[in-house]
Protein backbone atom coordinates (compact mmCIF):
# COMPACT_ATOMS: atom_id res chain seq x y z
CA UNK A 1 -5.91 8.31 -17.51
CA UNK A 2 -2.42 8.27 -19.15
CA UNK A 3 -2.58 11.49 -20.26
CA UNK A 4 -3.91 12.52 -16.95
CA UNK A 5 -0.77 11.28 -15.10
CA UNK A 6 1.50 12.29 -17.58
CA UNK A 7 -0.09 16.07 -17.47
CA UNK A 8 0.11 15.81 -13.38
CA UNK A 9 3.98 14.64 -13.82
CA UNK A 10 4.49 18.11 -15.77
CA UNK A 11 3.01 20.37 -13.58
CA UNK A 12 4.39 19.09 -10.31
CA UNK A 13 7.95 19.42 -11.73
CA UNK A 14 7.44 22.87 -12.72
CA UNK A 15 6.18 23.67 -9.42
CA UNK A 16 9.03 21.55 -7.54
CA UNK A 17 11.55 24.06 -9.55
CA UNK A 18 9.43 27.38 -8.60
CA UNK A 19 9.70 25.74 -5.15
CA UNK A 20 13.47 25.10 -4.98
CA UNK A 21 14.84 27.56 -7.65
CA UNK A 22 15.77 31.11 -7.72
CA UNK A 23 15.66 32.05 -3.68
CA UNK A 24 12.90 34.68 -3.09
CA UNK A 25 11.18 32.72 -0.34
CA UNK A 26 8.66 36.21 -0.06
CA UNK A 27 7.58 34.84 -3.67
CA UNK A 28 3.83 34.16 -3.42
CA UNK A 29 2.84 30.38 -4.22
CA UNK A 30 2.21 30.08 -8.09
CA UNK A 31 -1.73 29.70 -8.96
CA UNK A 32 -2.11 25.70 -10.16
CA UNK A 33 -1.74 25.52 -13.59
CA UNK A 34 -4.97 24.31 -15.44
CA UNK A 35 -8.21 23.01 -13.81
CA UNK A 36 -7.49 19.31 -15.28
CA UNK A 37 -4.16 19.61 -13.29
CA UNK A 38 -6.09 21.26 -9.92
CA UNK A 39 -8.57 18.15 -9.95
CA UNK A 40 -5.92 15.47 -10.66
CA UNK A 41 -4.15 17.10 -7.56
CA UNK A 42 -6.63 17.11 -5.41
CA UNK A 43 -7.75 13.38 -5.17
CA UNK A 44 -11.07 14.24 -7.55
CA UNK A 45 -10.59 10.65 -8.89
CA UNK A 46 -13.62 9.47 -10.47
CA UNK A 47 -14.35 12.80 -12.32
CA UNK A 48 -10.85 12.47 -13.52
CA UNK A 49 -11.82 9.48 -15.02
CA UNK A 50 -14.88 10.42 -16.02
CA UNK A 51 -13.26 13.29 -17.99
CA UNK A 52 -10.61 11.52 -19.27
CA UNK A 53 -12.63 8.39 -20.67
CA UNK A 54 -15.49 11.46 -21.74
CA UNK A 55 -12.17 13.46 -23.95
CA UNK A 56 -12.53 16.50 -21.95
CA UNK A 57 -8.61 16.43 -20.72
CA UNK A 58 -7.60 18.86 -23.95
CA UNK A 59 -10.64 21.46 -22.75
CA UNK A 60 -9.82 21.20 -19.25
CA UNK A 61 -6.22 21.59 -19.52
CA UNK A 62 -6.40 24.85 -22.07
CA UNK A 63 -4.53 27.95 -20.64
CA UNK A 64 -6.68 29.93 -22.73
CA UNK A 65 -10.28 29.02 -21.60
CA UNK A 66 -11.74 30.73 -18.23
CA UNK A 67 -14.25 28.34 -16.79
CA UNK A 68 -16.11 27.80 -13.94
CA UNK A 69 -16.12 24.26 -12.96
CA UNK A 70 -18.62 22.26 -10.07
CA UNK A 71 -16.75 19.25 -9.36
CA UNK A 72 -18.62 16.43 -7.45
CA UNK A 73 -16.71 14.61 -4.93
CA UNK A 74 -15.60 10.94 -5.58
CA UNK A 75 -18.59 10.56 -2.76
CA UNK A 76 -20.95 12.04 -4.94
CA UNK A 77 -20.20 9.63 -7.92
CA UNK A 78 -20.37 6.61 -5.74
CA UNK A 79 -23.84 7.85 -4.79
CA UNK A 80 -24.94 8.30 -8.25
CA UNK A 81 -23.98 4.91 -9.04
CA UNK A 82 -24.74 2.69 -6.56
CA UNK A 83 -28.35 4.47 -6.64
CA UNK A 84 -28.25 3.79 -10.50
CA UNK A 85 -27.62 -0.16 -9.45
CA UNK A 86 -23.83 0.07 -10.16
CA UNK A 87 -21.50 -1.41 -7.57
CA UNK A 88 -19.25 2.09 -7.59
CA UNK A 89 -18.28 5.12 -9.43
CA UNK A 90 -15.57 2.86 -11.03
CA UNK A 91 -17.87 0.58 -12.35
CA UNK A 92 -20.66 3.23 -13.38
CA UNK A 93 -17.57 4.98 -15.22
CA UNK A 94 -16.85 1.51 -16.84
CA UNK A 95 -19.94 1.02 -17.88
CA UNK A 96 -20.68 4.49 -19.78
CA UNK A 97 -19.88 5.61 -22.92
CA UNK A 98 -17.84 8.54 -23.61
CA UNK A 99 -20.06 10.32 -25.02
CA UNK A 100 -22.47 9.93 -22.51
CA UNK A 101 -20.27 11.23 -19.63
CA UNK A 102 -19.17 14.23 -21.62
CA UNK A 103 -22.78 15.39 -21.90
CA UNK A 104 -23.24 14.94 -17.81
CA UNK A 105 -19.47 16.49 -17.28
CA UNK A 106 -20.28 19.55 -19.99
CA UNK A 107 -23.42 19.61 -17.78
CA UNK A 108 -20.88 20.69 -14.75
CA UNK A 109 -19.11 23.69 -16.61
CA UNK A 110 -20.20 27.00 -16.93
CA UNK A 111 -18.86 29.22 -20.13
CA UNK A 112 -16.98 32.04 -17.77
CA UNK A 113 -15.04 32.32 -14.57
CA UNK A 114 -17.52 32.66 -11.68
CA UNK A 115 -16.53 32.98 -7.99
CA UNK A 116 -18.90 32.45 -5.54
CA UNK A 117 -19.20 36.00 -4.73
CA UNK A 118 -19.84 36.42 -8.52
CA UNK A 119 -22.98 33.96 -8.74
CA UNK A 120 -26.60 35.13 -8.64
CA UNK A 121 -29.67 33.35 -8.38
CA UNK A 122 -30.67 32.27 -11.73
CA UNK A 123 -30.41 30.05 -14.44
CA UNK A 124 -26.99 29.45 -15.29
CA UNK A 125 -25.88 28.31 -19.23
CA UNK A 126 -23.69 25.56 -19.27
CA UNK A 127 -21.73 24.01 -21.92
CA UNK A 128 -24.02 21.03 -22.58
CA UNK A 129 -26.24 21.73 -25.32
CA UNK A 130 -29.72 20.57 -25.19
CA UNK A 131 -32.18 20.55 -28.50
CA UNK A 132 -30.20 23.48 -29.60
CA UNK A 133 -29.24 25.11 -26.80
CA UNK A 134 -27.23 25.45 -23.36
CA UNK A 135 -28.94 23.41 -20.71
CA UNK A 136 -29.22 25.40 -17.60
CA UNK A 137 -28.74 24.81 -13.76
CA UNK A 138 -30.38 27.16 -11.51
CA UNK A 139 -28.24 28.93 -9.11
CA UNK A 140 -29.50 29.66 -5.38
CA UNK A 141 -27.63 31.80 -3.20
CA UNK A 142 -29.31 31.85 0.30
CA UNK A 143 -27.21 30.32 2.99
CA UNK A 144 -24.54 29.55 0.47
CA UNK A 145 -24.16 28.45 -2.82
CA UNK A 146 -26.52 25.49 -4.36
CA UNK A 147 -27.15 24.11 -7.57
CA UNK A 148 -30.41 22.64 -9.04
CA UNK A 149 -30.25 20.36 -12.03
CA UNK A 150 -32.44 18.84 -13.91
CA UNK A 151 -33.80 16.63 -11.64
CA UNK A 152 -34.85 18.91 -9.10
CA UNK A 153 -32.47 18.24 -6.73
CA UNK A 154 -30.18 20.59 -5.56
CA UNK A 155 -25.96 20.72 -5.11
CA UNK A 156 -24.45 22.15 -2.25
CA UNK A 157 -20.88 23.92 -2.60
CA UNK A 158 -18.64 22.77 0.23
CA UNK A 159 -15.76 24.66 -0.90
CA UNK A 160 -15.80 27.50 -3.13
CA UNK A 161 -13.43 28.90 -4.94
CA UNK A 162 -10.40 26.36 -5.96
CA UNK A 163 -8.68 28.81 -8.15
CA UNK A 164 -6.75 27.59 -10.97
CA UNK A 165 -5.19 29.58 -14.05
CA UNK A 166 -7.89 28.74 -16.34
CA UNK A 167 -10.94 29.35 -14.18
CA UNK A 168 -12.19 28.54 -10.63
CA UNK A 169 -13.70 25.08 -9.35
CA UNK A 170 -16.34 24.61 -6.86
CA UNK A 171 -16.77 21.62 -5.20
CA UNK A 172 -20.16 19.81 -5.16
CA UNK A 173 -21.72 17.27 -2.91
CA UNK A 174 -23.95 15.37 -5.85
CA UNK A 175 -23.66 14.92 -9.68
CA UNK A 176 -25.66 17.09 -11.46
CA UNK A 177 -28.04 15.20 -13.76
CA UNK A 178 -28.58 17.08 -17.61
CA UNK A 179 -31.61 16.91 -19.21
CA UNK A 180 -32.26 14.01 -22.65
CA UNK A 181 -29.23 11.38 -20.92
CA UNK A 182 -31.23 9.14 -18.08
CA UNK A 183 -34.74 7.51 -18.67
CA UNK A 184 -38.03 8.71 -17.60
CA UNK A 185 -37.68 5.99 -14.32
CA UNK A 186 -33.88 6.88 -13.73
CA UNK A 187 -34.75 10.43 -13.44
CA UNK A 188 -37.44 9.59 -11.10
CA UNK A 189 -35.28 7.49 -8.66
CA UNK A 190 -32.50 10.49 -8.76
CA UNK A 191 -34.58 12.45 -6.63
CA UNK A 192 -35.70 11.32 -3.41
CA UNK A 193 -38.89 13.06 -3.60
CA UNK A 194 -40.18 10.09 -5.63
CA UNK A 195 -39.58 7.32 -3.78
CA UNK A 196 -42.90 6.14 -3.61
CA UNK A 197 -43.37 6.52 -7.06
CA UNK A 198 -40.22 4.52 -7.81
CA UNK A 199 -41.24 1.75 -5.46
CA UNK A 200 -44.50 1.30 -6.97
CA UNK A 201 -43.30 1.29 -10.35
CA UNK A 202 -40.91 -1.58 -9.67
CA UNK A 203 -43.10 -3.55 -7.81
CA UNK A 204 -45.85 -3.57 -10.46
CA UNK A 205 -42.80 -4.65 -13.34
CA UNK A 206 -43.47 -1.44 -15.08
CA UNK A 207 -39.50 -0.42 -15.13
CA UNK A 208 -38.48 -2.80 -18.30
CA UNK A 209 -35.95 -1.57 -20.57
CA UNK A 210 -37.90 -3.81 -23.39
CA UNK A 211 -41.58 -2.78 -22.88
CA UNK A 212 -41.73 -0.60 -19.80
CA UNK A 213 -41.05 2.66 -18.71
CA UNK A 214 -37.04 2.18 -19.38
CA UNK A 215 -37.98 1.65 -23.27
CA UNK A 216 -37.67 3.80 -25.60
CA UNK A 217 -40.70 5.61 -25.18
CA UNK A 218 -41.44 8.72 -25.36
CA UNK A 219 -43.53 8.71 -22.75
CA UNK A 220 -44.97 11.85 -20.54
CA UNK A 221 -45.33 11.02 -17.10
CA UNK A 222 -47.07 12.73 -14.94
CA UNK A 223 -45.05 12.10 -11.50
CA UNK A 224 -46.86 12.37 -8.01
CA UNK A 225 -44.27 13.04 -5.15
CA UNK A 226 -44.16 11.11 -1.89
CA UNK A 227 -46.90 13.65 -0.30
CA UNK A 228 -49.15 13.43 -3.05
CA UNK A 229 -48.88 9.42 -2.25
CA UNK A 230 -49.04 9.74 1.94
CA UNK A 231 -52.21 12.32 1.19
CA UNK A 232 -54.06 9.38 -0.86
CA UNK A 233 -52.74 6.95 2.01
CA UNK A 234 -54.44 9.10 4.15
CA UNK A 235 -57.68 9.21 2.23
CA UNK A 236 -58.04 5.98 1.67
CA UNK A 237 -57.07 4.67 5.58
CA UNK A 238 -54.59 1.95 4.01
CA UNK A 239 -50.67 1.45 4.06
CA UNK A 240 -47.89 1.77 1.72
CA UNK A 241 -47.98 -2.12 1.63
CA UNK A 242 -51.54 -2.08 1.17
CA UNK A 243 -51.12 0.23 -1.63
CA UNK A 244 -48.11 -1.58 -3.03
CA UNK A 245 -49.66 -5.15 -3.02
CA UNK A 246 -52.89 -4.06 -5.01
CA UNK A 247 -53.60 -5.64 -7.88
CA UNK A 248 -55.10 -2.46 -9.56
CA UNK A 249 -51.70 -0.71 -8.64
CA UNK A 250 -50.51 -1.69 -12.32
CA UNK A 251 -53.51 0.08 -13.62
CA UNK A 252 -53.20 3.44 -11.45
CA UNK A 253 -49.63 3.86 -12.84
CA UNK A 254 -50.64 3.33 -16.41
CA UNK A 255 -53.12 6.00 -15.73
CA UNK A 256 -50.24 8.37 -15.14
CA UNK A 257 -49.01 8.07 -18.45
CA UNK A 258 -49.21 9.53 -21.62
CA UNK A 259 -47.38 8.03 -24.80
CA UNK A 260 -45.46 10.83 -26.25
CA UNK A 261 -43.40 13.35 -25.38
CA UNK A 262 -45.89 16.59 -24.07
CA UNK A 263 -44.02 19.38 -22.97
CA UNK A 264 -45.63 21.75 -21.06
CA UNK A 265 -46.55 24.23 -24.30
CA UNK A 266 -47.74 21.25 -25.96
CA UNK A 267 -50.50 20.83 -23.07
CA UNK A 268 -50.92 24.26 -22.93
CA UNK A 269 -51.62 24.62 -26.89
CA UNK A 270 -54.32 21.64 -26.76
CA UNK A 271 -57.84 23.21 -27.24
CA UNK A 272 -59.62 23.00 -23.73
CA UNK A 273 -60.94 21.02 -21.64
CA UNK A 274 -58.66 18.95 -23.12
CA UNK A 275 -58.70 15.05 -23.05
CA UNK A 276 -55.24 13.22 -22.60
CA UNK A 277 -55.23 9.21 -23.33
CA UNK A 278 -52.93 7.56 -21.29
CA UNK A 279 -51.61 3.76 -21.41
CA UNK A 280 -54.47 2.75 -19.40
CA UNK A 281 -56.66 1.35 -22.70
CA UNK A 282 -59.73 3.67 -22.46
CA UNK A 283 -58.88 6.14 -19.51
CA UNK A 284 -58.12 9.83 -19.87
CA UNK A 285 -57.07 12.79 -18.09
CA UNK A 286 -58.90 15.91 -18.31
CA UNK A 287 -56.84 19.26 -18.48
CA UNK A 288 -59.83 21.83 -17.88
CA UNK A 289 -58.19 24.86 -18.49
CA UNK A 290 -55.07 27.22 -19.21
CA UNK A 291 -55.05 28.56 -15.66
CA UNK A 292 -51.51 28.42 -14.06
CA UNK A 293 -50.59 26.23 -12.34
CA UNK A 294 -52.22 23.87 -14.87
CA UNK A 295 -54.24 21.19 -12.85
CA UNK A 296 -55.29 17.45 -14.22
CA UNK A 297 -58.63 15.75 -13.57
CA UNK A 298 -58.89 12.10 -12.96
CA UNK A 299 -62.07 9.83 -13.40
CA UNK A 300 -62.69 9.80 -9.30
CA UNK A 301 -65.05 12.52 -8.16
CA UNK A 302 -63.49 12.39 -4.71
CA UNK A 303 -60.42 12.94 -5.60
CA UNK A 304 -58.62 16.53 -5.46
CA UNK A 305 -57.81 18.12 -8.62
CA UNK A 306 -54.13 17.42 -8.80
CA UNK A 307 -51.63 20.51 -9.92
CA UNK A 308 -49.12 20.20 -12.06
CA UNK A 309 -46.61 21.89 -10.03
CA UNK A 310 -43.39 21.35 -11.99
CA UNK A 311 -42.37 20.86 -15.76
CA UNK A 312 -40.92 19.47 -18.80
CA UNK A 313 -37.80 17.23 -16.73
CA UNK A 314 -36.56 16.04 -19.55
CA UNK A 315 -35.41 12.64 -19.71
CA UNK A 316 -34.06 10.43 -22.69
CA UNK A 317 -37.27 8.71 -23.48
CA UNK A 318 -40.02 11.68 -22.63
CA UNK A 319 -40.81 14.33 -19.88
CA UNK A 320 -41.89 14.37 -16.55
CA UNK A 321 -44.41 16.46 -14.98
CA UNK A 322 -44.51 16.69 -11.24
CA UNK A 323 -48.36 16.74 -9.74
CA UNK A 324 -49.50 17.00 -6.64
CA UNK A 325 -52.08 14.19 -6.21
CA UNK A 326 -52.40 10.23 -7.48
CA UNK A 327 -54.55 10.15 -10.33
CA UNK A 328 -57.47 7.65 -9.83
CA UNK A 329 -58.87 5.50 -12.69
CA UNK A 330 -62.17 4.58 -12.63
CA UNK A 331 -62.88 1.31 -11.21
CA UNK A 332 -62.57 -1.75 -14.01
């Protein structure tokens, strides 16, 4: 943070002496300096922490570069942490290596200055690198700006625009999660969409850092969203308490997992129908064909097929797949 402070310390005096020097009060304010001095000025404190404990202050602060920056709000990291289980941004900031935080802040930069006039919809590179290559966010544009990482969830821009000599900032109302940094289950409870899911896994002790779904894996999971969950609630004419206090709920979530990580060209290259083990000792999936979207096929004949309708979210210890129904073992 030093370096932070002492940067800040420099750039206010220069402006103080623009300010009181010289007389031309029709001079035009002078554009901030750098976007590391723009951030520190405006009261983005955690993600100046983040980027100073992550090393970034050098590539922030370089007159030379022309970047395009989404900065969450100090709001935003407090809601990725406590959701995460840590007390506050400080602490989550704390608790994370430097590395680790320059791969989610790299995650936040594009490669060129881009107003929000000059963003399409689209993937956007960024300057996290991914197996190789720039991970992407994908850019929406109707009724403003948002910003979709990799955990489906999307980023509003609240303010567009913060200019600054090296590039432009745009201010964000969530932290955008990269792919290969969170876990399989960490992923899943970043996007609200899986709450069910998340709840269920918890409840049946499946969540374990040492043998669960928090291990080191890999692990594809095939994910059903809260409507896939309300739709077998439905069915089946029980609760979500019913559901959760089932003592064949540990076995339906083992169904939905694969060990390994499949990506979506993996599934699709597997000769077909195609038979998936899953962690569930003796119970597979069926994938019957290459038809997009691609759908799986559980062991209960009354269930709907259930479509994979998102892939490859790519976590630290495997991939998620998104489906549209809860796969149903057979009974034991």
């Amino acid at each position: 943070m030093y370096r932070w402070l002492k940067y800040l310390m420099a750039t206010s005096c220069v402006a103080f002496l623009a300010a009181c020097g010289g007389g031309d009060d029709d001079d035009p304010p002078a554009t901030p300096t750098t976007i590391a001095s723009v951030a520190t000025a405006s009261g983005f404190s955690a993600l100046v922490a983040a980027a100073d404990k992550a090393g970034l202050v050098d590539e922030l602060s370089d007159t030379s570069a022309n970047l395009t920056v989404f900065a969450p709000t100090d709001a935003a990291f407090d809601a990725l942490a406590t959701t995460l289980g840590f007390a506050d941004a400080t602490a989550m900031v704390a608790a994370l290596d430097g590395p680790t935080l320059a791969k989610i802040l790299s995650y936040h930069v594009l490669p060129a200055r881009k107003t929000a006039a000059q963003l399409t919809a689209g993937d956007e590179p960024t300057l996290y690198e991914f197996e190789g290559t720039p991970a992407t966010l994908a850019i929406g544009t109707t009724g403003g700006v948002t910003v979709t990482d990799e955990v489906l969830v999307a980023a509003s821009v609240t303010t567009p625009d913060v200019d600054a000599g090296n590039g432009v900032i745009h201010v964000i109302d969530k932290v955008l999660v990269p792919p290969g940094v969170l876990t399989v289950v960490q992923m899943a409870t970043l996007n609200p969409a899986f709450s069910t899911l998340v709840a269920a896994v918890t409840t049946a002790g499946l969540d374990s850092p040492v043998d669960g779904l928090q291990s080191a894996g890999p692990f594809t999971v095939f994910a059903p969203t809260n409507d896939a969950f309300t739709a077998l609630l439905a069915r089946l004419g029980i609760s979500a308490n019913d559901l959760l206090g089932s003592p064949n709920l540990g076995n339906i979530l083992r169904y939905h997992v694969a060990s390994g990580a499949f990506r979506a060209a993996d599934v699709l290259g597997l000769p077909k129908p195609a038979s998936v083990p899953t962690l569930l000792s003796g119970s597979n999936l069926t994938v019957p064909s290459n038809t997009l979207p691609l759908t799986l096929i559980d062991d209960d004949a009354g269930s709907p097929d259930a479509t994979i309708a998102a892939t490859d979210v790519r976590a630290s210890n495997g991939v998620i797949h998104v489906i549209t129904q809860v796969l149903i073992p057979a009974p034991n």
